[in-house]
C-alpha atoms as a PDB file:
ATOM      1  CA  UNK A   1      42.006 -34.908  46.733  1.00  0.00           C
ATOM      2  CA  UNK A   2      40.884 -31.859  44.621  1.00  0.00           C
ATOM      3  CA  UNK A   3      38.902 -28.980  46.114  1.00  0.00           C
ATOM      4  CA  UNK A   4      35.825 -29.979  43.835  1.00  0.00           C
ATOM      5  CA  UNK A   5      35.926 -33.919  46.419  1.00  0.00           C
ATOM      6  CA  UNK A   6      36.825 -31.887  49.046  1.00  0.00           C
ATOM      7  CA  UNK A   7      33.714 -29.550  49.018  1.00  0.00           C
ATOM      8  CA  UNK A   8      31.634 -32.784  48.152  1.00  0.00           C
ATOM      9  CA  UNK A   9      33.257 -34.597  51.051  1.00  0.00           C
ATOM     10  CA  UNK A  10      32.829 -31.726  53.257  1.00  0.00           C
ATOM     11  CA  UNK A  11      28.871 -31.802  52.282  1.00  0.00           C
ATOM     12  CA  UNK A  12      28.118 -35.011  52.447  1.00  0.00           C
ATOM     13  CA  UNK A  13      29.464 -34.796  55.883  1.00  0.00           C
ATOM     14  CA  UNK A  14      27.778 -32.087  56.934  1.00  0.00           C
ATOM     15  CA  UNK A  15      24.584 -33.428  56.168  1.00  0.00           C
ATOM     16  CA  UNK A  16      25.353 -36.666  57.712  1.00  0.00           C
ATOM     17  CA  UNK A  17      25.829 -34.957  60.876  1.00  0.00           C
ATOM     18  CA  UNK A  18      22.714 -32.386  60.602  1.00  0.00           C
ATOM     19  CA  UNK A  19      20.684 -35.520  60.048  1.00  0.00           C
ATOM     20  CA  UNK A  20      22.416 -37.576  63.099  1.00  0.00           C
ATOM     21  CA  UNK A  21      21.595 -34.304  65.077  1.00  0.00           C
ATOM     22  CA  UNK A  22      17.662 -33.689  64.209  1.00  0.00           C
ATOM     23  CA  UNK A  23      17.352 -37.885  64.809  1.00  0.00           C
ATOM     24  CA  UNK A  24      18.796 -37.447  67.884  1.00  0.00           C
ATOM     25  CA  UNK A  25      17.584 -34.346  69.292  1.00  0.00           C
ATOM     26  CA  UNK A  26      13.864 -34.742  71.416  1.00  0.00           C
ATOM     27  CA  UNK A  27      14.214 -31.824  73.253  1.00  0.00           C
ATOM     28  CA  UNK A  28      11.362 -30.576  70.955  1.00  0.00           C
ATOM     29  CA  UNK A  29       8.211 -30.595  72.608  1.00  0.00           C
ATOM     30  CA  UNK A  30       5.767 -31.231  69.527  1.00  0.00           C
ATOM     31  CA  UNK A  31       6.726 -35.129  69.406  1.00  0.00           C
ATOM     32  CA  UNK A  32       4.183 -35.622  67.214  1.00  0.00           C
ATOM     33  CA  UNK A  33       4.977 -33.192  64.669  1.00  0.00           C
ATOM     34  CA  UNK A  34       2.040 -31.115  65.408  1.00  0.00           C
ATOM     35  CA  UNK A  35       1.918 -27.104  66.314  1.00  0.00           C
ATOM     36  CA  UNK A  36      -0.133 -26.060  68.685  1.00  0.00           C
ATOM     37  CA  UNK A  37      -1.618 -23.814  66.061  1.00  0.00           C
ATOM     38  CA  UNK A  38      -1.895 -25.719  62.842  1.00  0.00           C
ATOM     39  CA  UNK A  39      -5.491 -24.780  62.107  1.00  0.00           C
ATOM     40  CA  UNK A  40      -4.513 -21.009  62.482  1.00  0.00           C
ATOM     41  CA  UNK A  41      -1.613 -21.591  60.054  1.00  0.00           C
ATOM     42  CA  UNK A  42      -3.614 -23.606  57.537  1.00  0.00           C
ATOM     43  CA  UNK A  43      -6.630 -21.325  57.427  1.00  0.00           C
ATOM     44  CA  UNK A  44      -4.491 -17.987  57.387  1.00  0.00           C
ATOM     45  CA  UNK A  45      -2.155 -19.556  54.670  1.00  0.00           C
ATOM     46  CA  UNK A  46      -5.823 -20.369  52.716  1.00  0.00           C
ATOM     47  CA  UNK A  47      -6.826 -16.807  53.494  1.00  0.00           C
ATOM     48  CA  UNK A  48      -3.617 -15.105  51.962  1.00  0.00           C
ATOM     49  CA  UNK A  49      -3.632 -17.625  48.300  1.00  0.00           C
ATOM     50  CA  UNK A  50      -7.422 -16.226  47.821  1.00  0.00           C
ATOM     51  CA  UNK A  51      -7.158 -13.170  49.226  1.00  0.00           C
ATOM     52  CA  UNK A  52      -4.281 -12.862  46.477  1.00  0.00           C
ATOM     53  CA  UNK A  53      -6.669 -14.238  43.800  1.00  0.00           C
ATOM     54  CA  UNK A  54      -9.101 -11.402  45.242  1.00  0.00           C
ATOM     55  CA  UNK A  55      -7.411  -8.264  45.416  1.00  0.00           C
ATOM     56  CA  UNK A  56      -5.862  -9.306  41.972  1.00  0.00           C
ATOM     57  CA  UNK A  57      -9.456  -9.382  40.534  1.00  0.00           C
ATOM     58  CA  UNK A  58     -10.045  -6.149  42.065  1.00  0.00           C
ATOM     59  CA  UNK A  59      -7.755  -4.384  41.136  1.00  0.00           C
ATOM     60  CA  UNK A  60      -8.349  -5.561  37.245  1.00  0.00           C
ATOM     61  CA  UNK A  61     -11.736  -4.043  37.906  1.00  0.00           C
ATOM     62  CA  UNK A  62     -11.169  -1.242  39.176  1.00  0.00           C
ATOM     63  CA  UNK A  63      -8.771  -0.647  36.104  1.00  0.00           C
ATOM     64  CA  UNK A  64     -12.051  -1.278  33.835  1.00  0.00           C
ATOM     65  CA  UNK A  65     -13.486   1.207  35.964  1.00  0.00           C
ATOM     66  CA  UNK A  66     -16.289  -0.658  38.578  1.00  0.00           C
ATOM     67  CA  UNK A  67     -15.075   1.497  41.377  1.00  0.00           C
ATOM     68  CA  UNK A  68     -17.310  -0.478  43.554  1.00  0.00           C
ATOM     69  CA  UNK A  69     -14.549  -2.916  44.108  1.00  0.00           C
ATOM     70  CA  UNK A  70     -12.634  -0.240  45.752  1.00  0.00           C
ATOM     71  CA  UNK A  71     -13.872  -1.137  49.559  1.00  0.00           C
ATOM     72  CA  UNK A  72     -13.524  -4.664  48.763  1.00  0.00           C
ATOM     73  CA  UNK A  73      -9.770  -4.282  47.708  1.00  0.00           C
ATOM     74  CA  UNK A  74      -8.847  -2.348  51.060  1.00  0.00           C
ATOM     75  CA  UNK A  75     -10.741  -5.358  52.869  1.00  0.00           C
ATOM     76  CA  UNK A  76      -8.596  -7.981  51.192  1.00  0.00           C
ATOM     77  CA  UNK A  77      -5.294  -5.722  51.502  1.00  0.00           C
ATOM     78  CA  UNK A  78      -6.400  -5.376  55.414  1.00  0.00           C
ATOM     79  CA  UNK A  79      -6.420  -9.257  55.429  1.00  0.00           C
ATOM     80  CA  UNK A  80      -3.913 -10.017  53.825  1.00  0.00           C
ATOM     81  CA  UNK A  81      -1.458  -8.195  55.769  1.00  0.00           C
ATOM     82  CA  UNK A  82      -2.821  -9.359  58.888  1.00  0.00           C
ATOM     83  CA  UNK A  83      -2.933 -12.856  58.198  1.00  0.00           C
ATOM     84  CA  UNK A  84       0.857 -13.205  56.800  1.00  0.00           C
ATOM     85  CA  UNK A  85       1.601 -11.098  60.141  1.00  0.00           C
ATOM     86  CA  UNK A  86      -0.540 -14.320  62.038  1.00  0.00           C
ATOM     87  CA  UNK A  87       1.317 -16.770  60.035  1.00  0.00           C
ATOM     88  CA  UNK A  88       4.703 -15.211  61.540  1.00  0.00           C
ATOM     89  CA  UNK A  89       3.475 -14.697  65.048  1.00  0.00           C
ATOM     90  CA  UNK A  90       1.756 -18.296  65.395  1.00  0.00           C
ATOM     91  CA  UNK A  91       4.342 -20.065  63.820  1.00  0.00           C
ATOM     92  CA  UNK A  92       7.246 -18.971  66.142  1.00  0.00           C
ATOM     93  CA  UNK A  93       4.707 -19.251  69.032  1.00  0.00           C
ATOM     94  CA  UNK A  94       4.734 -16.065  70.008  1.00  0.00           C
ATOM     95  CA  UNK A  95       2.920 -14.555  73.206  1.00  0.00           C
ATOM     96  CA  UNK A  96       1.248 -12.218  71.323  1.00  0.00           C
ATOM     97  CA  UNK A  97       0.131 -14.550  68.934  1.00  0.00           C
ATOM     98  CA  UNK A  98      -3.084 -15.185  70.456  1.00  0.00           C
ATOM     99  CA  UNK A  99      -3.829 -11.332  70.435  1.00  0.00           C
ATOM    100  CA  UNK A 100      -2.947 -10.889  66.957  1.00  0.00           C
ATOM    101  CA  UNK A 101      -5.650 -13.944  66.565  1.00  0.00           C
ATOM    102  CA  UNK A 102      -8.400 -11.519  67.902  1.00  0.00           C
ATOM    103  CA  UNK A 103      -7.386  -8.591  65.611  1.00  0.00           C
ATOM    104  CA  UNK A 104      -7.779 -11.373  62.787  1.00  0.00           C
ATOM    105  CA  UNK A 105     -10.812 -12.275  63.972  1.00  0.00           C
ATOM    106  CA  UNK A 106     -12.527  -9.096  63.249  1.00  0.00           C
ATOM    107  CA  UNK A 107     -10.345  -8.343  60.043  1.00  0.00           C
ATOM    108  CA  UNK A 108     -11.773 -11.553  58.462  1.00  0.00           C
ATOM    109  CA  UNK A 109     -14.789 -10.898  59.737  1.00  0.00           C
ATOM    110  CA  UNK A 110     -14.605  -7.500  57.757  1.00  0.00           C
ATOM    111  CA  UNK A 111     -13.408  -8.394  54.651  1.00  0.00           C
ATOM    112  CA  UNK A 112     -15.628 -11.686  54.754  1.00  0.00           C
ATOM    113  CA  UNK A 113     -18.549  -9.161  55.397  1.00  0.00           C
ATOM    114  CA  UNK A 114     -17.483  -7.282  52.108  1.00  0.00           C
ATOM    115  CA  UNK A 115     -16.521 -10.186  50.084  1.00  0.00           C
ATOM    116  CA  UNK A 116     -20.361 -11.068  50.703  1.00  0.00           C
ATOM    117  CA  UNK A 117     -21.397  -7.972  48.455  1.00  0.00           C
ATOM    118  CA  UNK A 118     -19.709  -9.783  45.314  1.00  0.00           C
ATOM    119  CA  UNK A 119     -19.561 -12.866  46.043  1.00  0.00           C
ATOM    120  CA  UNK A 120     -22.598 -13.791  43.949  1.00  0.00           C
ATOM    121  CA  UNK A 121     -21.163 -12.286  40.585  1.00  0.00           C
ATOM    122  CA  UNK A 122     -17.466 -12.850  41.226  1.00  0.00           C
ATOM    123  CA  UNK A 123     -15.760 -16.213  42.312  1.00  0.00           C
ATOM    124  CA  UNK A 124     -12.760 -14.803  43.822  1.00  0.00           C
ATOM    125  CA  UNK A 125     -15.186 -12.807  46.014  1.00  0.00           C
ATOM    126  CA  UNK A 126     -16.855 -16.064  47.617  1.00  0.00           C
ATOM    127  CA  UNK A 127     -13.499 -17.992  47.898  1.00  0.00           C
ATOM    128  CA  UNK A 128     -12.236 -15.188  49.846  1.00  0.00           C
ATOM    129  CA  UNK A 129     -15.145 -14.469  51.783  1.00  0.00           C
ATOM    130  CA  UNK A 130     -15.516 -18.366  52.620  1.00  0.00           C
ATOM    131  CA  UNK A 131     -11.298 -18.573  53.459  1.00  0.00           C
ATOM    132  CA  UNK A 132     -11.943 -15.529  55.731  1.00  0.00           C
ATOM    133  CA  UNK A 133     -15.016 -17.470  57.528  1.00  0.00           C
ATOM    134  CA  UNK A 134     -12.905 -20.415  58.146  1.00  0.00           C
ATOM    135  CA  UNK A 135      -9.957 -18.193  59.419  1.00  0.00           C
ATOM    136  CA  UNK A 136     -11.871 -16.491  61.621  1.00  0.00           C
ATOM    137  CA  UNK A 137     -13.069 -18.941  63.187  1.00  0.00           C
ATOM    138  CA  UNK A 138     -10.078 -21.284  63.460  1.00  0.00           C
ATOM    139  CA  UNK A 139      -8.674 -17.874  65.589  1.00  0.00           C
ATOM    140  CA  UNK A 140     -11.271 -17.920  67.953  1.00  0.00           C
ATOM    141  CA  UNK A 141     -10.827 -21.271  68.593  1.00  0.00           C
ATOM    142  CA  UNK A 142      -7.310 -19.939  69.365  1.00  0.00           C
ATOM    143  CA  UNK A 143      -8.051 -17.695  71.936  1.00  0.00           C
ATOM    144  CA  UNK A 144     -10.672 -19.488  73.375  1.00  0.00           C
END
């Protein structure tokens, strides 16, 4: 056997066995593949692709020199690093993931409240604002 079959042997077995050990293991206590906090994940993962789209517009805007996207950048920045911070908390479960949840409550709450003031003239503006809506309230729902 050459060391080129031997590394595809050794793979193939490897996987074989990290399949026969996730089939096998049930210790997990999400049997049905749900977490806990899936609508926190979804909505915060919704909140960071438009947020993106939002600060990215903002930031080409403020280059053209409408500095009165310059609060509405620092709201979507705020976000942003809140939710992705969420994201990590609630998806390990964390303990402190449900206080995090109440900080993102009023940091969506914020930037949705900011969004607001362009969301009538600039799309990226109202899909943020209406990602932060959602994500706020999928949090309180959390810490309810």
């Amino acid at each position: 056997m050459n060391r080129r079959e031997a590394l595809f042997a050794t793979g193939a077995l490897l996987a074989a066995a990290g399949t026969a050990n996730a089939a096998a293991d049930h210790s997990h206590h999400h049997h049905d593949g749900a977490h806990p906090w899936q609508a926190v994940l979804d909505t915060a993962g919704i909140c960071i692709e438009k947020g993106e789209v939002c600060l990215t517009h903002c930031i080409m805007l403020l280059g053209d020199g409408d500095k009165a996207m310059a609060a509405c950048a620092a709201s979507v920045r705020e976000m942003l690093a809140s939710c992705r911070a969420l994201i990590t908390l609630a998806g390990a479960e964390s303990k402190f993931a449900p206080k995090l949840a109440a900080l993102c409550v009023e940091v969506c709450q914020s930037c949705e409240a900011e969004c607001k003031k362009h969301a009538d003239k600039h799309k990226p503006c109202k899909e943020c604002m209406e990602s932060c809506a959602e994500c706020a309230k999928a949090c309180k729902a959390m810490v309810a």
